[in-house]
N, C-alpha and C. Protein backbone atom coordinates (compact mmCIF):
# COMPACT_ATOMS: atom_id res chain seq x y z
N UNK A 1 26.41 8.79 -18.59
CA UNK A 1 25.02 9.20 -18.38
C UNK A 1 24.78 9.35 -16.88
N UNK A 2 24.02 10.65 -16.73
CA UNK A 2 24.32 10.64 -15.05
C UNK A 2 22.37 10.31 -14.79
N UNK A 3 22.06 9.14 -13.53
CA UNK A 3 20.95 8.83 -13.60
C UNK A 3 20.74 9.37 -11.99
N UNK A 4 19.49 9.86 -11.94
CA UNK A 4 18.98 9.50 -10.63
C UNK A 4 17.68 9.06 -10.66
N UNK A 5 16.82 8.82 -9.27
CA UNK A 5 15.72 7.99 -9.18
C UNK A 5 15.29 8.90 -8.14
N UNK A 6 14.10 8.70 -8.27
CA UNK A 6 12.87 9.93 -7.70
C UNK A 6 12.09 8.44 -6.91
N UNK A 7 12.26 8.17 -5.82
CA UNK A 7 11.47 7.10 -4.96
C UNK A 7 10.22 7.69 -4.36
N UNK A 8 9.21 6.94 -4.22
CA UNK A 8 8.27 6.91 -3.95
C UNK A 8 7.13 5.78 -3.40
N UNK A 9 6.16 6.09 -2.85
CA UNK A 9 5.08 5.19 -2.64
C UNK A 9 3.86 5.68 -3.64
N UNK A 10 4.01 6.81 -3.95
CA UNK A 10 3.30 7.09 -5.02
C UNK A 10 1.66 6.93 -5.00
N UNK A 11 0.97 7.21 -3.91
CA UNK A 11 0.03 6.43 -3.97
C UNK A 11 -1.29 7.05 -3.80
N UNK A 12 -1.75 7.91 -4.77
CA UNK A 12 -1.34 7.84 -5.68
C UNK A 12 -0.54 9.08 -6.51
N UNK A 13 0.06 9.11 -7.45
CA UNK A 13 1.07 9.94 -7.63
C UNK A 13 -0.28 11.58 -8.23
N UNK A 14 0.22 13.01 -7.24
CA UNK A 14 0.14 13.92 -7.56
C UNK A 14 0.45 14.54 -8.61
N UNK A 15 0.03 15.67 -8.24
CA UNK A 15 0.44 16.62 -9.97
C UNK A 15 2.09 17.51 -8.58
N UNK A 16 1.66 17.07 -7.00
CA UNK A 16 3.27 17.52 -6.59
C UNK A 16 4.38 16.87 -7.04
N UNK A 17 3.75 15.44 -7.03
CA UNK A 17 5.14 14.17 -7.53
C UNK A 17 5.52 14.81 -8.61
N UNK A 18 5.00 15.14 -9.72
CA UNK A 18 4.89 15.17 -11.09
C UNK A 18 5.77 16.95 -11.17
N UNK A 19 5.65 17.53 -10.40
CA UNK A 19 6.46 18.62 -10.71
C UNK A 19 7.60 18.51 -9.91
N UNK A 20 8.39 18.05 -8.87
CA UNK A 20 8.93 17.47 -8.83
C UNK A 20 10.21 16.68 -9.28
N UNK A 21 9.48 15.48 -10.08
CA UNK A 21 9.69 14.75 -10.98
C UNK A 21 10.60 15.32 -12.45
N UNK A 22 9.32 16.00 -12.85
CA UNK A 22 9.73 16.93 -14.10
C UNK A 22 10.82 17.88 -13.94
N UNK A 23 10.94 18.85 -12.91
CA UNK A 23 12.14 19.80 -12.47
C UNK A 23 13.22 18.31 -12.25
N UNK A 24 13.26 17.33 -12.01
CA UNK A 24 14.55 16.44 -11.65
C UNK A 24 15.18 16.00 -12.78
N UNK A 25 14.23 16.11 -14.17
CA UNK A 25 14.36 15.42 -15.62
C UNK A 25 14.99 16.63 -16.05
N UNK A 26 15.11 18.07 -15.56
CA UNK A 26 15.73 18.68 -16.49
C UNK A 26 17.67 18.63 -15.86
N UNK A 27 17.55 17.76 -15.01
CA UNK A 27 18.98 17.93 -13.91
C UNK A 27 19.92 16.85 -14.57
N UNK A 28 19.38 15.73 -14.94
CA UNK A 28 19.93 14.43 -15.49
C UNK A 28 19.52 14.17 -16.50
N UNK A 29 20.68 12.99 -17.06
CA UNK A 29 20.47 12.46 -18.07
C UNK A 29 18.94 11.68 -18.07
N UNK A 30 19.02 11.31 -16.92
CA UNK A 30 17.98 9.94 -17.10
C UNK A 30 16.85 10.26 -15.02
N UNK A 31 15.88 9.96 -15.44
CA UNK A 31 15.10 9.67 -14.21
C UNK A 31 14.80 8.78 -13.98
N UNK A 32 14.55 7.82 -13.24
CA UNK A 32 13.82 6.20 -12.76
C UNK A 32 13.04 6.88 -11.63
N UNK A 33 11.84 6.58 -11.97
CA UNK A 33 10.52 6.90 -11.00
C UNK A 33 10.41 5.61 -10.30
N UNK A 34 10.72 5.45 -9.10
CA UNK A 34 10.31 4.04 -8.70
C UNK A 34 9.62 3.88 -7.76
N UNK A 35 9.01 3.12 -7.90
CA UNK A 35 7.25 2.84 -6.80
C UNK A 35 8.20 1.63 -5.65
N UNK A 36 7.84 2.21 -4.48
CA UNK A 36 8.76 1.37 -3.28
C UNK A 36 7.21 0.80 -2.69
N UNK A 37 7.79 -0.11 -2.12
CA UNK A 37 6.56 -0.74 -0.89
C UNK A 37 7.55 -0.18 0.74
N UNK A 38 6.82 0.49 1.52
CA UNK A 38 7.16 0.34 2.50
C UNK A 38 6.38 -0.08 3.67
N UNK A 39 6.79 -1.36 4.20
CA UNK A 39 6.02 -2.68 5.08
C UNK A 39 5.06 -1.62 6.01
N UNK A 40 5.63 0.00 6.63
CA UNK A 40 5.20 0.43 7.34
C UNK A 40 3.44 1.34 7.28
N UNK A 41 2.96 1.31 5.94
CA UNK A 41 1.99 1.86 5.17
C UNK A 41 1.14 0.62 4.59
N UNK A 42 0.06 1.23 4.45
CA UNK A 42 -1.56 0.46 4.02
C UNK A 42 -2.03 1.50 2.67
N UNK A 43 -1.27 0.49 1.35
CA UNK A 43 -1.64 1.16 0.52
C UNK A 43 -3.43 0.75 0.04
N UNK A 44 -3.77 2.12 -0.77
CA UNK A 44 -4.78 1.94 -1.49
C UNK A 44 -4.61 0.99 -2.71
N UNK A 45 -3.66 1.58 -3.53
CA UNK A 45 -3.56 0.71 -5.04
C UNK A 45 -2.26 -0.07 -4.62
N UNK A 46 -2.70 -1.48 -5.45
CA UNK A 46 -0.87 -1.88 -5.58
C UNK A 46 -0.17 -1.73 -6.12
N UNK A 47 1.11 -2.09 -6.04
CA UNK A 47 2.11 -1.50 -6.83
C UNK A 47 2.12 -2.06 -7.99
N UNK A 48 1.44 -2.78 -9.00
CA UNK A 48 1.28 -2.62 -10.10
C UNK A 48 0.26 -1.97 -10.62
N UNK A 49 -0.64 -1.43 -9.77
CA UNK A 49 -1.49 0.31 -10.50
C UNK A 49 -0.91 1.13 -10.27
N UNK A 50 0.17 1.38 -9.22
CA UNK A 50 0.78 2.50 -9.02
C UNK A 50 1.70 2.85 -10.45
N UNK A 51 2.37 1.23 -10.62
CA UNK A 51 3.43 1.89 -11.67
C UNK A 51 2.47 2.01 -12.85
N UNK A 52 1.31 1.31 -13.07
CA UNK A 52 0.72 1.66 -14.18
C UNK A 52 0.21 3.25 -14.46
N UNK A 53 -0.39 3.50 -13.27
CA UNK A 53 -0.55 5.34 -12.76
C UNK A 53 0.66 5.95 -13.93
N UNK A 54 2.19 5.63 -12.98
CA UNK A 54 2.64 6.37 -13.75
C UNK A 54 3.29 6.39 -15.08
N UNK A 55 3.67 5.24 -15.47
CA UNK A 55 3.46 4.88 -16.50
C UNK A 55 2.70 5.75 -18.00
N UNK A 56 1.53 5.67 -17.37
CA UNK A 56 0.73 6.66 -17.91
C UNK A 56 0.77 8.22 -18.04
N UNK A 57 1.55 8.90 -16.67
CA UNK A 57 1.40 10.50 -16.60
C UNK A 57 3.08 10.71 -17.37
N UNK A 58 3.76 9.41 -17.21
CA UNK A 58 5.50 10.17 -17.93
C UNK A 58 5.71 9.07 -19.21
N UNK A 59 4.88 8.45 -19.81
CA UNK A 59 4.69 7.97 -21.43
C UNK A 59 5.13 8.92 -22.20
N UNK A 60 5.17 10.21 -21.94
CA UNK A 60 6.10 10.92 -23.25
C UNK A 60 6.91 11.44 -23.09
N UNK A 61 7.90 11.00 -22.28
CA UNK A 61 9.26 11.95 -21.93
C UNK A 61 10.23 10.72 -21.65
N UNK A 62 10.91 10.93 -22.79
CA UNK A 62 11.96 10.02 -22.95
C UNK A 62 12.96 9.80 -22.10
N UNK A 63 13.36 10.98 -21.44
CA UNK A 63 14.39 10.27 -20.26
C UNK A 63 14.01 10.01 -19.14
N UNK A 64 12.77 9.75 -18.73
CA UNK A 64 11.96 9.31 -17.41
C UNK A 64 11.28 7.98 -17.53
N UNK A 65 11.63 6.96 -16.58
CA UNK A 65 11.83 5.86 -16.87
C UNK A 65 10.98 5.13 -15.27
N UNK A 66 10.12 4.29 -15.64
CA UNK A 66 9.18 4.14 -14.53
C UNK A 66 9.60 2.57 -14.15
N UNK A 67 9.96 2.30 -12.91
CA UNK A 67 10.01 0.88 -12.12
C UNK A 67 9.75 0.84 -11.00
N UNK A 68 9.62 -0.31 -10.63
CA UNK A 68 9.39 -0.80 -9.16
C UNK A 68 10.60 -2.13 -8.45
N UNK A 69 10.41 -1.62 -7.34
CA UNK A 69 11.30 -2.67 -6.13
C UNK A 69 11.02 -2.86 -4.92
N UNK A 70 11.33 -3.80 -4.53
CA UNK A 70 11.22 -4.04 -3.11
C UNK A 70 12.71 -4.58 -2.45
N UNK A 71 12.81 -4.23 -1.69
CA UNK A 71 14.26 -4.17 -0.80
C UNK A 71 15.18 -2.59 -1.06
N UNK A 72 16.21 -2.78 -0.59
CA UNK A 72 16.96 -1.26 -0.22
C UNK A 72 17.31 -0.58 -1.55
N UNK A 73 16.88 0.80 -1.67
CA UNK A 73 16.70 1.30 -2.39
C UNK A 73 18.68 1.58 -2.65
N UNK A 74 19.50 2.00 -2.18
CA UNK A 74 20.73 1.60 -2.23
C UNK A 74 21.19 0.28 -3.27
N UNK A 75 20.69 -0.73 -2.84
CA UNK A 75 20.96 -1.59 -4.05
C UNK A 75 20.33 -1.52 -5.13
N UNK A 76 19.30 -0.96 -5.30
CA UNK A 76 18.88 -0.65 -6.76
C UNK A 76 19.34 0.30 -7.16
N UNK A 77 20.07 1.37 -6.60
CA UNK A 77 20.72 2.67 -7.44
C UNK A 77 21.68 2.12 -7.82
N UNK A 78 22.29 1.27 -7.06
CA UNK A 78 24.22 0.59 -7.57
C UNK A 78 23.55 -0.44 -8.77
N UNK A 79 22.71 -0.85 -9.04
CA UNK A 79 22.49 -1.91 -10.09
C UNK A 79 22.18 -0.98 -11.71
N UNK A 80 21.76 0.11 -10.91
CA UNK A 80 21.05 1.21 -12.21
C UNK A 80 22.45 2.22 -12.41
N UNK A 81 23.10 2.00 -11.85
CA UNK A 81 24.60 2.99 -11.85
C UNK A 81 24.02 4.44 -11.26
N UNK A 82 22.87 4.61 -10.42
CA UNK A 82 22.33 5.58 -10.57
C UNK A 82 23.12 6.35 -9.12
N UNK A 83 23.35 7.94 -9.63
CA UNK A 83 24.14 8.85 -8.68
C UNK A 83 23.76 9.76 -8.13
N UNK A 84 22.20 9.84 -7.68
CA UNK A 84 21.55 10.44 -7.17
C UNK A 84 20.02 9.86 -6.61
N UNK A 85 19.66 10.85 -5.70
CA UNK A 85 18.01 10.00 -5.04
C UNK A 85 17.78 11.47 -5.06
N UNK A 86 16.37 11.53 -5.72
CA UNK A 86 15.73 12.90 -5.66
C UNK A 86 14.61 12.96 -4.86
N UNK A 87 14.49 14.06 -4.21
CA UNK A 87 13.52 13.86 -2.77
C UNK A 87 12.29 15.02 -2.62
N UNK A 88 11.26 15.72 -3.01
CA UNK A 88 10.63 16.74 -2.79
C UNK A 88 10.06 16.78 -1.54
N UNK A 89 10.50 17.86 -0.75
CA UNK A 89 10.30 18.21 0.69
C UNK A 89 9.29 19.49 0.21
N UNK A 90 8.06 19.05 1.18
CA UNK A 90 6.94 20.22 1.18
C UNK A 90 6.84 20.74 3.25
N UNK A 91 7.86 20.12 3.99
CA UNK A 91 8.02 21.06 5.03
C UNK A 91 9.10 20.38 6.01
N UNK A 92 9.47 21.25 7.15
CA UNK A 92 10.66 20.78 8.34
C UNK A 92 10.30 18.97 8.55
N UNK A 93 9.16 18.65 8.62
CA UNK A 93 9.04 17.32 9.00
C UNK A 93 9.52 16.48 7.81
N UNK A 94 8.57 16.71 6.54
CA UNK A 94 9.79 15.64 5.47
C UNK A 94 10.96 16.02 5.37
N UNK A 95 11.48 16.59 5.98
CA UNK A 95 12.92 17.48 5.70
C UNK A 95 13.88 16.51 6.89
N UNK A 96 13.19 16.75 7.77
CA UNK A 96 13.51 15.81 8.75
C UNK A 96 13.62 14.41 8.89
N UNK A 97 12.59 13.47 8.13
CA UNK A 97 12.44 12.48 7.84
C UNK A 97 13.74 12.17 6.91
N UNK A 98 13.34 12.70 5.57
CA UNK A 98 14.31 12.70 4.29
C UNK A 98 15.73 12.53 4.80
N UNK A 99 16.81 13.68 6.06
CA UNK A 99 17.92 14.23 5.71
C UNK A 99 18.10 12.55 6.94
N UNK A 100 17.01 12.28 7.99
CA UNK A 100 18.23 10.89 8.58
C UNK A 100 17.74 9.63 7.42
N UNK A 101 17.27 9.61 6.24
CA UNK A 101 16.86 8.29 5.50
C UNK A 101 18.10 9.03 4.78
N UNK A 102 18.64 9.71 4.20
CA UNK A 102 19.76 10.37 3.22
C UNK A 102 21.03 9.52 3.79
N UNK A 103 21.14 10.38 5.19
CA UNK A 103 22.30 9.76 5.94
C UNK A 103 22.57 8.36 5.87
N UNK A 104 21.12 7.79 6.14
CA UNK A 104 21.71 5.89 6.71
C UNK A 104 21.88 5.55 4.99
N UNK A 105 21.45 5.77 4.12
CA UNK A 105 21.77 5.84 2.36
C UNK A 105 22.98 6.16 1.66
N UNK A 106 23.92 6.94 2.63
CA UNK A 106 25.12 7.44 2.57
C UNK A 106 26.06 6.22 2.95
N UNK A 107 25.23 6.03 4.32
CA UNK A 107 26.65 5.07 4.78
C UNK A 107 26.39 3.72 4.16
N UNK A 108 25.40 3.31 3.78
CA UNK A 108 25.33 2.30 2.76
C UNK A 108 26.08 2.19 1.77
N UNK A 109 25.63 3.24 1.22
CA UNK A 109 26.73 3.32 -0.26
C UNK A 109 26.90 5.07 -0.63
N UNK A 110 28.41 5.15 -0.16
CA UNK A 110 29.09 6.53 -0.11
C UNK A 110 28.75 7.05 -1.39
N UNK A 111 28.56 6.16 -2.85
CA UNK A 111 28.70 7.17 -3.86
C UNK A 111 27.33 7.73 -4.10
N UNK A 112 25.95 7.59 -3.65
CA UNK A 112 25.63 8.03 -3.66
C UNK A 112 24.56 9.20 -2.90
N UNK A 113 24.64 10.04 -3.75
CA UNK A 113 23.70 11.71 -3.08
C UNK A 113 22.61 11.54 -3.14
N UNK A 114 21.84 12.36 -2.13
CA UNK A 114 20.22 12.73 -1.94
C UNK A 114 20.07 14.32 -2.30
N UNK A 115 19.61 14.62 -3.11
CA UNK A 115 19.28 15.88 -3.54
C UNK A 115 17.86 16.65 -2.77
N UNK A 116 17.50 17.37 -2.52
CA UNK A 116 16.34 17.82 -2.05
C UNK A 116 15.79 18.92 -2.68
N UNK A 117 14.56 18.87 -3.47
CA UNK A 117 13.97 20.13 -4.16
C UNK A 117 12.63 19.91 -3.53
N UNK A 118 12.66 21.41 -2.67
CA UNK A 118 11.60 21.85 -2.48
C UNK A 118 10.53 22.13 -3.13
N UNK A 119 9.12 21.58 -2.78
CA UNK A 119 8.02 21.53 -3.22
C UNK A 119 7.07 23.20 -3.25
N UNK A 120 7.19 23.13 -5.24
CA UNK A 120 6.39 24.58 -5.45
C UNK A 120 5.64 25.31 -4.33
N UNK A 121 5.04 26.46 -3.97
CA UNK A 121 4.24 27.03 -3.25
C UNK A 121 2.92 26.34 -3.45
N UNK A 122 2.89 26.48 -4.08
CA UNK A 122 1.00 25.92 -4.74
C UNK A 122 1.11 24.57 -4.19
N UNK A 123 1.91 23.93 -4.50
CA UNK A 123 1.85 22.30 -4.06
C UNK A 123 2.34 21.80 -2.66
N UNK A 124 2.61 22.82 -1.73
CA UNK A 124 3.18 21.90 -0.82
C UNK A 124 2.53 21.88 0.55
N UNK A 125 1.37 22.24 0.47
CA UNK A 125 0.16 20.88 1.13
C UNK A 125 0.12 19.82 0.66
N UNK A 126 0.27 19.49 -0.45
CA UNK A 126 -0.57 18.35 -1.41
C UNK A 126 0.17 17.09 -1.17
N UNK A 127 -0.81 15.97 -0.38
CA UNK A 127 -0.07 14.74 -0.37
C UNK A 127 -0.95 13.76 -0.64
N UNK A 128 -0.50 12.38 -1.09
CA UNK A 128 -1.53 11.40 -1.55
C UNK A 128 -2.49 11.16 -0.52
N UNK A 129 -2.40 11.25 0.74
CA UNK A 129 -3.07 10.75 1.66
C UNK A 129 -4.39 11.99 1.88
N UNK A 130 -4.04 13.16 1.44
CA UNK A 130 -5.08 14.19 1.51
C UNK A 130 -5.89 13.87 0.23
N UNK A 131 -5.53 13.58 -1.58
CA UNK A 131 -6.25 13.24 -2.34
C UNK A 131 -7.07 12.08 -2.01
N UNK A 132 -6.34 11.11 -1.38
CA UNK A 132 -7.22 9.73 -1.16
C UNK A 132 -8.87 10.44 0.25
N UNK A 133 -7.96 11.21 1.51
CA UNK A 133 -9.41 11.43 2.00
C UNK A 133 -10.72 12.10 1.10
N UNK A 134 -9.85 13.22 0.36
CA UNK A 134 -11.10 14.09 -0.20
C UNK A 134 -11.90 13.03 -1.18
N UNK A 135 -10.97 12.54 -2.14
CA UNK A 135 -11.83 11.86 -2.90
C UNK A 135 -13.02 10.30 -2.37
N UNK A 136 -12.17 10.13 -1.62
CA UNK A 136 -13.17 9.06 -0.31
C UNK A 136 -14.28 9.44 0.24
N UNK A 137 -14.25 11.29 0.23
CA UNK A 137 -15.53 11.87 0.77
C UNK A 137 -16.24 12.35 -0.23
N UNK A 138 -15.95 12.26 -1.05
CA UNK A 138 -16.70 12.71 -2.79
C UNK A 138 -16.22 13.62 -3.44
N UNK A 139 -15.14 14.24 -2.89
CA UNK A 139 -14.86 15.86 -3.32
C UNK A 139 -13.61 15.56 -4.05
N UNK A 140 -13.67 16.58 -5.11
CA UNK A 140 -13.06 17.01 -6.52
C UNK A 140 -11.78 17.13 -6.18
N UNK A 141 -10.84 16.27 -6.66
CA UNK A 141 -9.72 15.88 -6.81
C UNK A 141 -8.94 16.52 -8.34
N UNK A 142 -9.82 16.92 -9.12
CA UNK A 142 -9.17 16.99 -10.46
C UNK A 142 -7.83 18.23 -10.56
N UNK A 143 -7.83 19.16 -9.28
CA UNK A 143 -6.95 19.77 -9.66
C UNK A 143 -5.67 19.27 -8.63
N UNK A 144 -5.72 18.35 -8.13
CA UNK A 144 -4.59 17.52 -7.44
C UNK A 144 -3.44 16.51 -8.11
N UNK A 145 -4.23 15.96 -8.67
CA UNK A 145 -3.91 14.92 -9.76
C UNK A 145 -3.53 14.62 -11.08
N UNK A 146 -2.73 14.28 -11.70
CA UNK A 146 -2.62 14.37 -13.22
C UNK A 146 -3.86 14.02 -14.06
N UNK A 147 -4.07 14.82 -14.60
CA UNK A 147 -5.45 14.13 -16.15
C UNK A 147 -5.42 13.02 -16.66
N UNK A 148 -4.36 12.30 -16.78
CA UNK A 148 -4.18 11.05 -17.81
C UNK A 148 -4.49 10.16 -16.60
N UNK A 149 -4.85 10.58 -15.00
CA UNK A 149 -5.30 9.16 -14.29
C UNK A 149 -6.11 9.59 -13.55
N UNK A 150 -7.26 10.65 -13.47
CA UNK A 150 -8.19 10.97 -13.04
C UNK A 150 -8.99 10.18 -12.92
N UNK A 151 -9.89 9.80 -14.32
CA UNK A 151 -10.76 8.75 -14.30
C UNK A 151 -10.24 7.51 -13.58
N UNK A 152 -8.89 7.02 -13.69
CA UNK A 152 -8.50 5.62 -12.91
C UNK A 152 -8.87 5.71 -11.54
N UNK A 153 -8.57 6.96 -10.80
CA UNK A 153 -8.81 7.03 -9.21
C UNK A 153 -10.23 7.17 -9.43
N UNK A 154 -10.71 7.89 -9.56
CA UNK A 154 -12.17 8.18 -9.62
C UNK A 154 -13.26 6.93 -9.18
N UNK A 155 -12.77 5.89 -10.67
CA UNK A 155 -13.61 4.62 -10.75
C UNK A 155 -13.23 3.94 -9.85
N UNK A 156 -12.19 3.92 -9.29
CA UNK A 156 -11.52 3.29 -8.16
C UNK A 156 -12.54 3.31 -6.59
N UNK A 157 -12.77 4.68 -6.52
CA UNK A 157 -13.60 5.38 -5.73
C UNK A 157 -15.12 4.85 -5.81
N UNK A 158 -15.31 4.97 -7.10
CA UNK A 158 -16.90 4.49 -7.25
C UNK A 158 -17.35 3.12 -7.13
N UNK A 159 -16.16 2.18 -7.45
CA UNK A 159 -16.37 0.72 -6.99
C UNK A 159 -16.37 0.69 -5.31
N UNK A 160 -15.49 0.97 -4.62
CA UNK A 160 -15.28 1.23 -3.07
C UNK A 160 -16.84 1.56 -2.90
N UNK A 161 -17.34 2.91 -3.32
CA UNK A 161 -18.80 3.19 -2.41
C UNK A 161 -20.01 2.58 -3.30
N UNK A 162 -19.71 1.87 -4.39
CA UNK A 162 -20.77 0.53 -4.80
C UNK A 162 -20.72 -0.78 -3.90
N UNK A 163 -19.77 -1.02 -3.40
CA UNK A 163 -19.28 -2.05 -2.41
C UNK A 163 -19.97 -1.97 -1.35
N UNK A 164 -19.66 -1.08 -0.96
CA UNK A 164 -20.30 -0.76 0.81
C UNK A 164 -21.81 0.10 0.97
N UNK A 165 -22.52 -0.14 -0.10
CA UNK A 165 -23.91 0.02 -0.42
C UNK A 165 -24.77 -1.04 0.53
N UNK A 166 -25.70 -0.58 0.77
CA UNK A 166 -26.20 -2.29 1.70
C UNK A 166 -27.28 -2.58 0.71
């Protein structure tokens, strides 16, 4: 079974993750979506809404398989036998980012590859940090985001500006 894992912070996961994602499920046997913490970021949700997020948008596709970790993503591919890291680049800068995190992932552990699929036309503005401003400023998120977690961000949103009501 050939597996790879689609890493992420996910936060929260797009309808870019999600195509992506889906183009990587038709490549392998198996996908592992995995929600990473990285110390260097201030998430909104934690990583148990994140994986619940997705959880929810890949519930019906049997070879896509949702977890979470913390520490080197290298040792969780060798534990999952997994022989690939799938990466969606939407320009030169994640491209840039991606190909020296690939490299130091290489020399970690030679067997495995970083794949890179470029992010659709339509989607490759689209990043969590642009859904989180718009929807922070009130504006319509629904065509950013998957349907099955709309309402979750949403209410998410509406508790935040019930909060800071005086």
């Amino acid at each position: 079974m050939r597996i790879a894992i689609c890493p992420g912070s996910f936060d929260p996961v797009t309808l870019g993750h999600v195509d992506v994602i889906l183009r990587a499920s038709n490549l392998f046997d198996k996908i592992i979506v995995l929600v990473l913490t990285n110390s260097e970021k201030k998430y909104m949700f934690s990583k148990e809404k994140r994986t619940v997020f997705l959880n929810k948008v890949f519930s019906t596709y049997d070879n896509i398989e949702v977890d979470s970790f913390e520490g080197l993503l290298v040792d969780y591919a060798k534990s999952k036998r997994a022989v690939a890291v799938i990466k969606g680049i939407r320009s030169a800068t994640d491209f840039d980012y991606e190909m020296k995190m690939s490299l130091i992932n290489k020399e970690l552990n030679s067997d495995l590859e970083t794949l890179f699929l470029a992010s659709c036309p339509d989607k490759m503005c689209l990043s969590s940090s642009m859904v989180k401003q718009i929807a922070g400023l009130g504006g319509d998120i629904s065509s950013f985001v998957p349907k099955s977690i709309y309402k979750d961000i949403m209410s998410f949103f509406e508790r935040e500006e019930k909060s800071n009501e005086y």
